[in-house]
PDB file of N, CA and C in Angstrom:
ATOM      1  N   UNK A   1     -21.885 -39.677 -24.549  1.00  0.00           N
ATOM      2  CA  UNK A   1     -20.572 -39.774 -23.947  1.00  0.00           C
ATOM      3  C   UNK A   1     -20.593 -39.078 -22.587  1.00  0.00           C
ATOM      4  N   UNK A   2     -20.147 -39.805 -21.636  1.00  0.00           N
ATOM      5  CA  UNK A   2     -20.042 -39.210 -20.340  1.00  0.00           C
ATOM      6  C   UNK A   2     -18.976 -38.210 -20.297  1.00  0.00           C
ATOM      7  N   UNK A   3     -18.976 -36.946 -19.629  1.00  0.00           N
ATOM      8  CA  UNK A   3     -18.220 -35.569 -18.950  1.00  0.00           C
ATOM      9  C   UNK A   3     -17.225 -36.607 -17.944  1.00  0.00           C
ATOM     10  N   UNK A   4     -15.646 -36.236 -18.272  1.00  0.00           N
ATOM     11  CA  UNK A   4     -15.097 -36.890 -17.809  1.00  0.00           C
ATOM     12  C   UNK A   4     -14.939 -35.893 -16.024  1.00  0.00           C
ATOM     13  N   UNK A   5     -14.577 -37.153 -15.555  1.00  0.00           N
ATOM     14  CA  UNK A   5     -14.626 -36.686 -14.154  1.00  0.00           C
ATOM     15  C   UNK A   5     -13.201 -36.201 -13.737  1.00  0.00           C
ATOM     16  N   UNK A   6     -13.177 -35.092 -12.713  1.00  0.00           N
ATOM     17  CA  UNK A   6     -11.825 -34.848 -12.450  1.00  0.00           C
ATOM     18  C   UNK A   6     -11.198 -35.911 -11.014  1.00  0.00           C
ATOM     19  N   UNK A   7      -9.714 -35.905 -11.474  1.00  0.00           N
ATOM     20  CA  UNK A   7      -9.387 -37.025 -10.732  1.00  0.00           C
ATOM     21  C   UNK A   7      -8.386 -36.015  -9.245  1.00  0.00           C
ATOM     22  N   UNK A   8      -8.437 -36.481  -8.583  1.00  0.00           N
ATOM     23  CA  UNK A   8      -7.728 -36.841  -7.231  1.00  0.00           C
ATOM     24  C   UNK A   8      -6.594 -35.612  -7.649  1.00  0.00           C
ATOM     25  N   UNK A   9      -5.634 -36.117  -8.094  1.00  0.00           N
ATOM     26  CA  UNK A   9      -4.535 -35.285  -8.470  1.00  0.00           C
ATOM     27  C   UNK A   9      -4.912 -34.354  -9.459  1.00  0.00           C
ATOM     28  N   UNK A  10      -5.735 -34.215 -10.365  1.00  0.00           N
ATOM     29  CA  UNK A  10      -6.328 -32.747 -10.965  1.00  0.00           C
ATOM     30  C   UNK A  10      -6.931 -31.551  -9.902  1.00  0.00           C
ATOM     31  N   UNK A  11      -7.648 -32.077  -8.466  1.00  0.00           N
ATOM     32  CA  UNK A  11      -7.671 -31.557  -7.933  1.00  0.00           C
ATOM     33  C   UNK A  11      -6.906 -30.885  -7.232  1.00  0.00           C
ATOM     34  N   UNK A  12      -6.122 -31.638  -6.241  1.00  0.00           N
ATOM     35  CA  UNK A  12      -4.647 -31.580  -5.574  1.00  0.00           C
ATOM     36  C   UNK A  12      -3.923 -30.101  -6.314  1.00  0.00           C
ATOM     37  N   UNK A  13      -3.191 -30.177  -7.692  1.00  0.00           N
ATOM     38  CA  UNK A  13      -3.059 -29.279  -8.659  1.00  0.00           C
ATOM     39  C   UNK A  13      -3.346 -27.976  -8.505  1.00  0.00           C
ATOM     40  N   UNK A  14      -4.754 -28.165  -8.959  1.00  0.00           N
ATOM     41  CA  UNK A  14      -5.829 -26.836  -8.738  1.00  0.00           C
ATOM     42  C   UNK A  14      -5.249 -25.802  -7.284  1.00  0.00           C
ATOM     43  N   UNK A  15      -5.883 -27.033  -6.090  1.00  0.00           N
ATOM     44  CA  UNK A  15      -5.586 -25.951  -4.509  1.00  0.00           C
ATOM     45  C   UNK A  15      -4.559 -25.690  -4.778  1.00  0.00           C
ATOM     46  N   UNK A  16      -3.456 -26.477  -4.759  1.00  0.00           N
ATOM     47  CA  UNK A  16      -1.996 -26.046  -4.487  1.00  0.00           C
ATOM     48  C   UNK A  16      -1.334 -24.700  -5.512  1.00  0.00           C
ATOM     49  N   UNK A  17      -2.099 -24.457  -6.440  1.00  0.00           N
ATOM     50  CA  UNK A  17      -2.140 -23.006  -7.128  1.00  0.00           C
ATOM     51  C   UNK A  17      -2.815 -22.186  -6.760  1.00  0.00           C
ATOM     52  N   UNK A  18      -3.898 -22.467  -6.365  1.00  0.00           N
ATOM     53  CA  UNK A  18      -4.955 -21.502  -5.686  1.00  0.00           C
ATOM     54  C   UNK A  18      -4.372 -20.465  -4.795  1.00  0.00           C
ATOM     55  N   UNK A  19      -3.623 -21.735  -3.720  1.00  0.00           N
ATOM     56  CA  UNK A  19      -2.789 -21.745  -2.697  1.00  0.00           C
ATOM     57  C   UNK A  19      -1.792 -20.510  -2.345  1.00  0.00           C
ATOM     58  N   UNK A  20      -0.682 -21.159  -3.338  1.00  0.00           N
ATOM     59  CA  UNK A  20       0.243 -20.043  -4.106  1.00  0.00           C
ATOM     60  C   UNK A  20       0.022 -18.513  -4.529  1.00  0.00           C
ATOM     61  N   UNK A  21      -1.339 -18.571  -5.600  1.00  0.00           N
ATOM     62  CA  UNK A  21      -1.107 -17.752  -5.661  1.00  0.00           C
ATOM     63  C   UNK A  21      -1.687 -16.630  -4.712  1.00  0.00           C
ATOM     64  N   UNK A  22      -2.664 -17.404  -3.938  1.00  0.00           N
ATOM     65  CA  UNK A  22      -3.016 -16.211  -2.784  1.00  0.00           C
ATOM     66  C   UNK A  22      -1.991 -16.180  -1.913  1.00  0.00           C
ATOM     67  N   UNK A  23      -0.822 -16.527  -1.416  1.00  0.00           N
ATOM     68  CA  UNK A  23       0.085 -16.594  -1.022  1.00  0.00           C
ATOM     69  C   UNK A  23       0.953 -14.839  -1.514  1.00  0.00           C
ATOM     70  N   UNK A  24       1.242 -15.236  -2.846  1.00  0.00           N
ATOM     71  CA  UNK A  24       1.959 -14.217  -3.221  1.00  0.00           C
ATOM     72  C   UNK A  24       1.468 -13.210  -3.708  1.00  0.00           C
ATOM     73  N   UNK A  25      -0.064 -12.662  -3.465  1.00  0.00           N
ATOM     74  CA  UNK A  25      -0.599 -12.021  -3.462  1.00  0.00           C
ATOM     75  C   UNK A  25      -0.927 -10.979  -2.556  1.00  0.00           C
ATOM     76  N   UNK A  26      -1.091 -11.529  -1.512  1.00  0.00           N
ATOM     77  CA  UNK A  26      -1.619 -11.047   0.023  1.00  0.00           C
ATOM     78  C   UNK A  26      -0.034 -10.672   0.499  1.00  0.00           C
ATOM     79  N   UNK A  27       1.212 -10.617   0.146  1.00  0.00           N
ATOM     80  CA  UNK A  27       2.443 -10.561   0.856  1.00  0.00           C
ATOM     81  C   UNK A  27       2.538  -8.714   0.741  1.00  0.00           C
ATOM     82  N   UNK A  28       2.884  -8.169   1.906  1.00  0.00           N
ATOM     83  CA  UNK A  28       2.934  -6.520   1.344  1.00  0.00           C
ATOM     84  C   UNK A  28       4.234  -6.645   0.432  1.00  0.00           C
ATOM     85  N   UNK A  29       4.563  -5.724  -0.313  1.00  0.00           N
ATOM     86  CA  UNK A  29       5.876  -5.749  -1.393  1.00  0.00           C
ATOM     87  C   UNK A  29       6.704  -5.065  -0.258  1.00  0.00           C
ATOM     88  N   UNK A  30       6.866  -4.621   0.680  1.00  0.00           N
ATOM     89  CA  UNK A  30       7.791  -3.814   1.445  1.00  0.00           C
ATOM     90  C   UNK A  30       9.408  -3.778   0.958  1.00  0.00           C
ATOM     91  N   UNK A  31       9.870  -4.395  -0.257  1.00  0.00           N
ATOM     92  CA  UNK A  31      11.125  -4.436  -0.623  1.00  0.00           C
ATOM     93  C   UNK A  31      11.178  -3.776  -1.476  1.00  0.00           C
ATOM     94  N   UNK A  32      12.507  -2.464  -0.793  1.00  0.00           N
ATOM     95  CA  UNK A  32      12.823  -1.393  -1.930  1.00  0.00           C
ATOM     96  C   UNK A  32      11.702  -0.479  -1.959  1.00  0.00           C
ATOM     97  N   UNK A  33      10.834  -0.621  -1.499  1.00  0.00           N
ATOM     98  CA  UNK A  33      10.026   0.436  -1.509  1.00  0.00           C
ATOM     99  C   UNK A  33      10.335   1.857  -0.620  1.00  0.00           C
ATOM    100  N   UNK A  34       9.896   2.798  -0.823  1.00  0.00           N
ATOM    101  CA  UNK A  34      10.028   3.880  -0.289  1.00  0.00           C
ATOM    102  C   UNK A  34       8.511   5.142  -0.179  1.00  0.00           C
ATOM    103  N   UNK A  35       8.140   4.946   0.706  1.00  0.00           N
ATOM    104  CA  UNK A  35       7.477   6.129   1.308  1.00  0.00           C
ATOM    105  C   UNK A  35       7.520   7.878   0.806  1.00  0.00           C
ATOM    106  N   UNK A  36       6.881   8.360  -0.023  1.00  0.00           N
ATOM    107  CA  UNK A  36       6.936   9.170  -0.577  1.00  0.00           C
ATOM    108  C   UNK A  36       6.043  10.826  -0.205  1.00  0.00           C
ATOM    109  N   UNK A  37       6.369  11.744   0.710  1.00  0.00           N
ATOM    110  CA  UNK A  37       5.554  12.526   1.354  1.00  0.00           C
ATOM    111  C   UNK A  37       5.897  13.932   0.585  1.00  0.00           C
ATOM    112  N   UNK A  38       4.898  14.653   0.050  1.00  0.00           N
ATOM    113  CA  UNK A  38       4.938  15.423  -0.665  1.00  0.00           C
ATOM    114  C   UNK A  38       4.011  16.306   0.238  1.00  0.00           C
ATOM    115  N   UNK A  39       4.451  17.705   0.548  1.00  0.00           N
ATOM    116  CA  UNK A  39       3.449  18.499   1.586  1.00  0.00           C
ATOM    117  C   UNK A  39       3.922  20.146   0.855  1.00  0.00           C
ATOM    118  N   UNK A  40       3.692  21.069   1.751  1.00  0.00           N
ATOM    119  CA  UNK A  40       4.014  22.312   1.364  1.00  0.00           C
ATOM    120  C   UNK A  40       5.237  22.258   1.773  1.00  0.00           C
ATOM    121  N   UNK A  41       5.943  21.969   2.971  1.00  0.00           N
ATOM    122  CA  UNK A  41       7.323  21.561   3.513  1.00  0.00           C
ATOM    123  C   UNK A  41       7.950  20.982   2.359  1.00  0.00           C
ATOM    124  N   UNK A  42       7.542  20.442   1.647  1.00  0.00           N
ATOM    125  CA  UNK A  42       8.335  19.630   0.885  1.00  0.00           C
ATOM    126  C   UNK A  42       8.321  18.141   0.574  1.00  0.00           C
ATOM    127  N   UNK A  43       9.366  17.357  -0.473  1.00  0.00           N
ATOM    128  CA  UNK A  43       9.087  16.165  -0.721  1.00  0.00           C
ATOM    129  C   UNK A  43      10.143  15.342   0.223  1.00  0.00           C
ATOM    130  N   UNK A  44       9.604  14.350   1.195  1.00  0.00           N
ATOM    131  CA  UNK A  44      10.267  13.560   2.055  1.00  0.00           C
ATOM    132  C   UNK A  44      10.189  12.132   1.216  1.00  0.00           C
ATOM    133  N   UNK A  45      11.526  11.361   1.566  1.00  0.00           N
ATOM    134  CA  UNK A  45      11.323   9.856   1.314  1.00  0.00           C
ATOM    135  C   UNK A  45      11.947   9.001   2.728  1.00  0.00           C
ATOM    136  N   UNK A  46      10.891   7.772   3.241  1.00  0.00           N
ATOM    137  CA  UNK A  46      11.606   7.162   3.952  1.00  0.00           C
ATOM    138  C   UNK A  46      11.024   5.784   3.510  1.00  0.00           C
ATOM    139  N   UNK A  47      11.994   5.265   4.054  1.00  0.00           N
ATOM    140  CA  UNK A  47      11.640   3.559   3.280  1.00  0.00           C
ATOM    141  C   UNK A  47      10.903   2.750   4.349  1.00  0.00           C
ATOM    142  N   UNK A  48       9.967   2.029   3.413  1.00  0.00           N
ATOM    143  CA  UNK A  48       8.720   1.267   4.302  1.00  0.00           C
ATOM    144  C   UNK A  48       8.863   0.656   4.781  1.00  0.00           C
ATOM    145  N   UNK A  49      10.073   0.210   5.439  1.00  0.00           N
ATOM    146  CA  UNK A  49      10.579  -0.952   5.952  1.00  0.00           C
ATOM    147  C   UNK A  49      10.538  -0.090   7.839  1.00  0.00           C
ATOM    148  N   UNK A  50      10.871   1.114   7.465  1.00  0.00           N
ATOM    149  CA  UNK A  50      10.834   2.132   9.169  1.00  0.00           C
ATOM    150  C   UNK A  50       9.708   1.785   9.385  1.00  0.00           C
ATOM    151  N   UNK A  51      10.017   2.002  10.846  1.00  0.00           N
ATOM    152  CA  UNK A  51       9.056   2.384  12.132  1.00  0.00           C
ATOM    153  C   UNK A  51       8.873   4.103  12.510  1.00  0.00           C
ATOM    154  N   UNK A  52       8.002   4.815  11.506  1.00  0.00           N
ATOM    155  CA  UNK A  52       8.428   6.400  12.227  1.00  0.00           C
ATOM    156  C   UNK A  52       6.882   6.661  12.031  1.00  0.00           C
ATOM    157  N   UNK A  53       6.813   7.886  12.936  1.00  0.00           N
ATOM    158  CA  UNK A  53       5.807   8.506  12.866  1.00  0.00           C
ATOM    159  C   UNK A  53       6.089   9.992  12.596  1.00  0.00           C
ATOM    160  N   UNK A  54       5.554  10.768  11.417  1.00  0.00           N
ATOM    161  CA  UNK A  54       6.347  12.004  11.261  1.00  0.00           C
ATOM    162  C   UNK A  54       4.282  12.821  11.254  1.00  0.00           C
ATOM    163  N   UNK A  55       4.973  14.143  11.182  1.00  0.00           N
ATOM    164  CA  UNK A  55       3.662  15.094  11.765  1.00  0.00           C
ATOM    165  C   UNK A  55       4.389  16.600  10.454  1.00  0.00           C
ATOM    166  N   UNK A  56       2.906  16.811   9.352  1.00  0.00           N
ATOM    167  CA  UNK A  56       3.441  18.001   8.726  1.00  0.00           C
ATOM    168  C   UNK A  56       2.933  18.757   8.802  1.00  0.00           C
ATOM    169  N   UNK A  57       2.806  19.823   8.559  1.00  0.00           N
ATOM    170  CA  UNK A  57       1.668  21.638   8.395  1.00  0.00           C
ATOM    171  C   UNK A  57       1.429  21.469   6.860  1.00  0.00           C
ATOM    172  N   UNK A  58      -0.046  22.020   6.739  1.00  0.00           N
ATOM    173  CA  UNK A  58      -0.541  22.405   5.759  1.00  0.00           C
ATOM    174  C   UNK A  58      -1.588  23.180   5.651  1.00  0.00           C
ATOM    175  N   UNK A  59      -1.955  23.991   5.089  1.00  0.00           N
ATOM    176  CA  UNK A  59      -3.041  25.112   4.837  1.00  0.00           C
ATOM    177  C   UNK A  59      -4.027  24.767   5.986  1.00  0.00           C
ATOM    178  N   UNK A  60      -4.508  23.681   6.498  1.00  0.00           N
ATOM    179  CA  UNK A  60      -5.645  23.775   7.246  1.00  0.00           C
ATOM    180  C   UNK A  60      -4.952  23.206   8.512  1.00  0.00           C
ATOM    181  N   UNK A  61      -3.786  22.817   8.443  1.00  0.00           N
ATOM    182  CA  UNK A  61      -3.070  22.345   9.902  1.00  0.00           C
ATOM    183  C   UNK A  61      -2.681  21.193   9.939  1.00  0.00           C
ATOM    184  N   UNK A  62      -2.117  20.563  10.643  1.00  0.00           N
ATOM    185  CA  UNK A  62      -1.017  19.461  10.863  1.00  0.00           C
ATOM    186  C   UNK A  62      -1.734  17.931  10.177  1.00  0.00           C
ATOM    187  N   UNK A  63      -1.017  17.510   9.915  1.00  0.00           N
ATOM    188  CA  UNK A  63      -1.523  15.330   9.399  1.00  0.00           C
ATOM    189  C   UNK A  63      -0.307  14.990  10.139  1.00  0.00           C
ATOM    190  N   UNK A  64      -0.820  13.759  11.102  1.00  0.00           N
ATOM    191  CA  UNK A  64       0.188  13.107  10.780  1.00  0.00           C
ATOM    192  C   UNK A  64       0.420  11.590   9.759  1.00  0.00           C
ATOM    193  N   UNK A  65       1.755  11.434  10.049  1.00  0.00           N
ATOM    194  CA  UNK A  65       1.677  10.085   9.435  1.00  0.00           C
ATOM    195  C   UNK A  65       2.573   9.197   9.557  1.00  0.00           C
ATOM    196  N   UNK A  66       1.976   7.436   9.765  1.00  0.00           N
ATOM    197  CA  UNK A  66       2.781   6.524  10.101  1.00  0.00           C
ATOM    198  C   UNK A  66       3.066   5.822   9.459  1.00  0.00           C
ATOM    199  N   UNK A  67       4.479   4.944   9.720  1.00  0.00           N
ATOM    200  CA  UNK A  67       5.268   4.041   8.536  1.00  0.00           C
ATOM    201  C   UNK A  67       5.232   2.935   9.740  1.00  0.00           C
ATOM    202  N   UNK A  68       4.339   1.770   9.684  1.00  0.00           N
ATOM    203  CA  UNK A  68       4.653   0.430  10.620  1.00  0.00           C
ATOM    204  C   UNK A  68       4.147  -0.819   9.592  1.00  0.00           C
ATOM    205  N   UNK A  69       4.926  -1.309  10.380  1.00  0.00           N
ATOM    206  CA  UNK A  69       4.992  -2.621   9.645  1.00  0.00           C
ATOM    207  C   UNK A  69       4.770  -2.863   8.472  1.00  0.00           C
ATOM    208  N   UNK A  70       5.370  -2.437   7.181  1.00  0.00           N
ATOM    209  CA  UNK A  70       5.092  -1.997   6.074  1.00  0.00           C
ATOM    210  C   UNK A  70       4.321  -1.563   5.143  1.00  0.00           C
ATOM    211  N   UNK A  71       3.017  -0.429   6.110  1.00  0.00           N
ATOM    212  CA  UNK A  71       2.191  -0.228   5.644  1.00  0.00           C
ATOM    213  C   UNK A  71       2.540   1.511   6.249  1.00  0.00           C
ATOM    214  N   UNK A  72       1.883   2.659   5.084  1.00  0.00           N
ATOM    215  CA  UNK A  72       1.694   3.670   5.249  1.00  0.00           C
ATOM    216  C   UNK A  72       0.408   4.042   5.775  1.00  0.00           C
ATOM    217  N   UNK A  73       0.174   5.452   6.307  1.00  0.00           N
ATOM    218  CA  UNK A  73      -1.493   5.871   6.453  1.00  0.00           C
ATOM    219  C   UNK A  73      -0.864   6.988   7.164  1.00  0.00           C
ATOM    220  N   UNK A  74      -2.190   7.827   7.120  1.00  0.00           N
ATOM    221  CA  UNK A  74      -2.452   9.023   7.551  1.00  0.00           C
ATOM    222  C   UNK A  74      -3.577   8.623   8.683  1.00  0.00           C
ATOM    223  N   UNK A  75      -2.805   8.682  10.125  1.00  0.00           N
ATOM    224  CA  UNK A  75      -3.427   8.358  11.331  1.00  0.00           C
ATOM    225  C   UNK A  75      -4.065   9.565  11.915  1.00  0.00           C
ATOM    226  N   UNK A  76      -3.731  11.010  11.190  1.00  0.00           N
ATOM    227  CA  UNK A  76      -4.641  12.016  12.434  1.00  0.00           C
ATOM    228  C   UNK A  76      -4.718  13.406  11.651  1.00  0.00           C
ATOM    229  N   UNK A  77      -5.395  13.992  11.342  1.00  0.00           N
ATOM    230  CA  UNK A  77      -5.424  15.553  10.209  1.00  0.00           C
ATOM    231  C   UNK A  77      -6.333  16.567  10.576  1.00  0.00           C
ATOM    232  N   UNK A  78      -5.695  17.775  10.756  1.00  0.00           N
ATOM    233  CA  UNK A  78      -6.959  18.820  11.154  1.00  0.00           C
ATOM    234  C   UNK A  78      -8.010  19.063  10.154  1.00  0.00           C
ATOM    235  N   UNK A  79      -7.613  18.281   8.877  1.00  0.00           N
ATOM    236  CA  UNK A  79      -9.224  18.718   7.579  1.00  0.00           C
ATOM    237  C   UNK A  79     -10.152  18.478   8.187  1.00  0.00           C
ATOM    238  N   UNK A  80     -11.309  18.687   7.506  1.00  0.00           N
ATOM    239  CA  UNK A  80     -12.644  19.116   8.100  1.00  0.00           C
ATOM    240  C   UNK A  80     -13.018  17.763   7.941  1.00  0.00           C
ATOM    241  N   UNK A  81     -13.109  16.887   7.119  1.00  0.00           N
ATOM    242  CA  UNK A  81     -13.814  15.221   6.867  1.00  0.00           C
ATOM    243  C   UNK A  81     -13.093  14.293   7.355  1.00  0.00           C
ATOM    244  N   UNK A  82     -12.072  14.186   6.897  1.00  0.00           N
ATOM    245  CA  UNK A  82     -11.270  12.801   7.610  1.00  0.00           C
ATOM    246  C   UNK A  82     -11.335  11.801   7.050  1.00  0.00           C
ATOM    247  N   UNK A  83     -11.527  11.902   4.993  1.00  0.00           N
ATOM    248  CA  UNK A  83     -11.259  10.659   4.797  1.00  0.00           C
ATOM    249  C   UNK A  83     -10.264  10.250   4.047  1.00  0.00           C
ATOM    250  N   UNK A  84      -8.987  11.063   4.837  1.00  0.00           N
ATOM    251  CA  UNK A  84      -8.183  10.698   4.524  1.00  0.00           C
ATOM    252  C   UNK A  84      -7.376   9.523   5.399  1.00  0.00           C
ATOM    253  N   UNK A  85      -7.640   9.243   6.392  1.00  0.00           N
ATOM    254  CA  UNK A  85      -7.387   8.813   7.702  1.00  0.00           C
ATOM    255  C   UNK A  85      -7.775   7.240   7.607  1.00  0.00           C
ATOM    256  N   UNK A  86      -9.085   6.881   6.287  1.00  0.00           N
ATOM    257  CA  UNK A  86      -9.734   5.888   6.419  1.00  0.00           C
ATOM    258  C   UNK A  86      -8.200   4.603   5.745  1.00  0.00           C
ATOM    259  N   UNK A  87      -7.584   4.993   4.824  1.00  0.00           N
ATOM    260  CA  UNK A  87      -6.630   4.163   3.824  1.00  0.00           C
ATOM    261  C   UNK A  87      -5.442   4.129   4.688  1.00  0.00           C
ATOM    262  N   UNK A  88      -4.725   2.501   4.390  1.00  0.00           N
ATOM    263  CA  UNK A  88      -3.780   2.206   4.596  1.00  0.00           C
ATOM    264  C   UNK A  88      -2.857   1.875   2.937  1.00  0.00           C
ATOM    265  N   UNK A  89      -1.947   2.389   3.379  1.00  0.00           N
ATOM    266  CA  UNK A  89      -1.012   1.515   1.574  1.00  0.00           C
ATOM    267  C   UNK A  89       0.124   1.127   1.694  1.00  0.00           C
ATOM    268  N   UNK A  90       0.562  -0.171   1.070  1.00  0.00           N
ATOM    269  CA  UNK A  90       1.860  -0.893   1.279  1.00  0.00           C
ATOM    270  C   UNK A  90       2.268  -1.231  -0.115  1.00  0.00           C
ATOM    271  N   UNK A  91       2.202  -0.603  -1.371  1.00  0.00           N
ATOM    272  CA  UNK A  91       2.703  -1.520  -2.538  1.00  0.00           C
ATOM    273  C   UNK A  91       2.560   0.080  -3.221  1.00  0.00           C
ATOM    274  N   UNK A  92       3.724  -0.308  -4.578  1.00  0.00           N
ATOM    275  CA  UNK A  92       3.216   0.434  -5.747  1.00  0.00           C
ATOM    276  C   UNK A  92       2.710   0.361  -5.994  1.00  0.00           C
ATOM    277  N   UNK A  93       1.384   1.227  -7.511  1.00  0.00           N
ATOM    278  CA  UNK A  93       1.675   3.099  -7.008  1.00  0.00           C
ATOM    279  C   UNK A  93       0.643   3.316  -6.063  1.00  0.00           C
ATOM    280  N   UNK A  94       0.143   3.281  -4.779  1.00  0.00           N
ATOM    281  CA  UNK A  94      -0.831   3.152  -4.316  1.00  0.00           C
ATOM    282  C   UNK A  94      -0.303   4.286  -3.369  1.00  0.00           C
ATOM    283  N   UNK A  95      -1.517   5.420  -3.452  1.00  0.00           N
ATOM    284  CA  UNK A  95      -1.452   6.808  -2.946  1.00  0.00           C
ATOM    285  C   UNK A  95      -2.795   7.050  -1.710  1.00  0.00           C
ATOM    286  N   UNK A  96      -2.402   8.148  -0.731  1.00  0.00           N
ATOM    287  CA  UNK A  96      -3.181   8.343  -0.189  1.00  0.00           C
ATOM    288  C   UNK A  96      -3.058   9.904   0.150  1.00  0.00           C
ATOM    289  N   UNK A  97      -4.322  10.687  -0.149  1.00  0.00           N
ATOM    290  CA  UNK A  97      -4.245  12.325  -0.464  1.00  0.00           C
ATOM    291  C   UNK A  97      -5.289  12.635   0.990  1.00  0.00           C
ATOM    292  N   UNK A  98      -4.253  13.965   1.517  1.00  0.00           N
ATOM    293  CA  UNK A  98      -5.334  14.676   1.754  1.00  0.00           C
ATOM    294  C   UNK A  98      -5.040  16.062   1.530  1.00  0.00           C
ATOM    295  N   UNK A  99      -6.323  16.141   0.757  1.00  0.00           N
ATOM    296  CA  UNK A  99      -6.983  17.346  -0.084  1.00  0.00           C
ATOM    297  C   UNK A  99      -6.690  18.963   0.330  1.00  0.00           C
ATOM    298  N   UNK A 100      -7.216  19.207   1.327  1.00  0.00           N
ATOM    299  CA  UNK A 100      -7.506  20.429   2.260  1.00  0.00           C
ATOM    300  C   UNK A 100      -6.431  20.536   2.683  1.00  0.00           C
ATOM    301  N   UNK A 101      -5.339  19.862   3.287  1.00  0.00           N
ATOM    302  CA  UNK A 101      -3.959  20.248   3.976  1.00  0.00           C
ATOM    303  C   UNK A 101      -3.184  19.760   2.985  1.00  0.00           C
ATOM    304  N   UNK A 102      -3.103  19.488   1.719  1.00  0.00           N
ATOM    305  CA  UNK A 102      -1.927  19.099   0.634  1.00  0.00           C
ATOM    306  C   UNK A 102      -1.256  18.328   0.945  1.00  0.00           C
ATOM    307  N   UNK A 103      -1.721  17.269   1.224  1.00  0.00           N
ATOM    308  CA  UNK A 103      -0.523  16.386   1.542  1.00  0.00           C
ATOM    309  C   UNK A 103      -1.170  14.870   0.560  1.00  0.00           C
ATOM    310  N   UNK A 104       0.360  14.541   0.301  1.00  0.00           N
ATOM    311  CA  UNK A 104       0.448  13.313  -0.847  1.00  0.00           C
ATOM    312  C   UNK A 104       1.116  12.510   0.227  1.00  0.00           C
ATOM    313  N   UNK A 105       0.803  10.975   0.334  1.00  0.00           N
ATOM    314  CA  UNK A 105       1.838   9.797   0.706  1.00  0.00           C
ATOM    315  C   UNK A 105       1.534   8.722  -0.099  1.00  0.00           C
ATOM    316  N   UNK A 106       2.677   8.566  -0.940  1.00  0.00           N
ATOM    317  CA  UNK A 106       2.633   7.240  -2.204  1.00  0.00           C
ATOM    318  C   UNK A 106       4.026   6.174  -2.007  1.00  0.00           C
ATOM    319  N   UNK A 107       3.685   5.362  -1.991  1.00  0.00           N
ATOM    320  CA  UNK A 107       4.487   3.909  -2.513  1.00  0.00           C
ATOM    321  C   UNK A 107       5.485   4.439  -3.304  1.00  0.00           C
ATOM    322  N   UNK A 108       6.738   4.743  -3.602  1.00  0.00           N
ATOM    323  CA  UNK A 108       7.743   4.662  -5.035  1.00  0.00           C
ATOM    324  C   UNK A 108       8.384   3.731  -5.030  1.00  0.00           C
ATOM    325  N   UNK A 109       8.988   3.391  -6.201  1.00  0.00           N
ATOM    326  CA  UNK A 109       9.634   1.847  -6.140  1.00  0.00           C
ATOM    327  C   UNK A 109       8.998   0.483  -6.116  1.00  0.00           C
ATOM    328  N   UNK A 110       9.095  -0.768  -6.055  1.00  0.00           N
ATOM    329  CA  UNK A 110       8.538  -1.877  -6.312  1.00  0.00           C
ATOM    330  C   UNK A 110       9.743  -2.797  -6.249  1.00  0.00           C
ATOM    331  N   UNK A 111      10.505  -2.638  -6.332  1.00  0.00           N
ATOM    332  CA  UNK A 111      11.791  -3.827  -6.453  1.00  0.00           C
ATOM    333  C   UNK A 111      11.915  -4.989  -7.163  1.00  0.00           C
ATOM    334  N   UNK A 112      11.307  -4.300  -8.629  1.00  0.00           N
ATOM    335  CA  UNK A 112      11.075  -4.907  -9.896  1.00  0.00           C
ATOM    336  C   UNK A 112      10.181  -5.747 -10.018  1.00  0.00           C
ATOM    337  N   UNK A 113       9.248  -5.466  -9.323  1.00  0.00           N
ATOM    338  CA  UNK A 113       8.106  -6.380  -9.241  1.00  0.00           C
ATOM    339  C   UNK A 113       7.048  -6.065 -10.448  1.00  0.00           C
ATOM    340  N   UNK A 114       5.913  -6.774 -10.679  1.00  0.00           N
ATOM    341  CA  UNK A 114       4.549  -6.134 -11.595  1.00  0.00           C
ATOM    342  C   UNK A 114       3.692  -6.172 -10.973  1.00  0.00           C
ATOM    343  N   UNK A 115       3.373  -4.868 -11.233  1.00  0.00           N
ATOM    344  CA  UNK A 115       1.566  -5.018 -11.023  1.00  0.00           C
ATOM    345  C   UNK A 115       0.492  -5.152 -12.090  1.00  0.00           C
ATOM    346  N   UNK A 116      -0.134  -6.244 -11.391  1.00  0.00           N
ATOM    347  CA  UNK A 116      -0.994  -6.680 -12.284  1.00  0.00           C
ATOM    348  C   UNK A 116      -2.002  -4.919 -12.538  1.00  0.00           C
ATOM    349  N   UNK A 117      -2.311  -4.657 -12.159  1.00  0.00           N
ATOM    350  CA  UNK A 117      -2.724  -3.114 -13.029  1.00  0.00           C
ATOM    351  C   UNK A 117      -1.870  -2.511 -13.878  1.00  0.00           C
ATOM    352  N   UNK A 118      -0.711  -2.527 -14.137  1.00  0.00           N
ATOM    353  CA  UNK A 118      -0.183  -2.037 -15.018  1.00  0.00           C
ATOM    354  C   UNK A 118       0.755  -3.150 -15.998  1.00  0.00           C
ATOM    355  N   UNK A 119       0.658  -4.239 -16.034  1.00  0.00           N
ATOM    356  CA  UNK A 119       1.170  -5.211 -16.732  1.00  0.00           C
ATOM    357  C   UNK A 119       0.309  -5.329 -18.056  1.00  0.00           C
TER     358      UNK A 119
END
């Protein structure tokens, strides 16, 4: 018995999900989310949707850090390595630490979305 062959529109099907779902995959969640900065100063929230650049103190000296285009990161830090500087993050729970000057910046919120890691 011959392996049946796929037809025209079985294909069609296929991309157009493929499609999709890399579509809604690759989108940052920037809705409802909020920016979460935890330092010796204290715990800040600003929502990822800003344009700010804020600058904190910590045991080894200043980080800063930027909120553009709905992505977080730690653009500049007096620690001694710097790899904190390397990560960008735009979605829940997705964190970025640096160690030596105490500083936390995490994603909170999701705007009822799932993540496939925790689903």
């Amino acid at each position: 018995m011959k392996p049946a062959q796929p037809r025209i529109l079985d294909v069609l099907i296929i991309l157009l999900a493929i499609v999709l779902c890399a579509v809604l995959f690759m989108q940052p969640s920037s809705q409802g989310g909020m920016v979460k900065v935890t330092c010796d100063e204290g715990t800040f929230l600003y929502p990822l949707g800003d344009e700010r650049t804020l600058t904190v103190s910590g045991p080894v000296g200043r980080t800063t850090i930027e909120i553009h285009d709905g992505h977080a990161s730690i653009v500049d830090s007096d620690c001694p390595n710097g790899t904190c500087m390397h990560s960008s993050i735009s979605r829940y729970p997705q964190t970025v630490v640096c160690l030596p000057n105490r500083v936390t910046v995490s994603i909170e919120g999701n705007g009822g979305q799932v993540d496939a890691a925790t689903y």
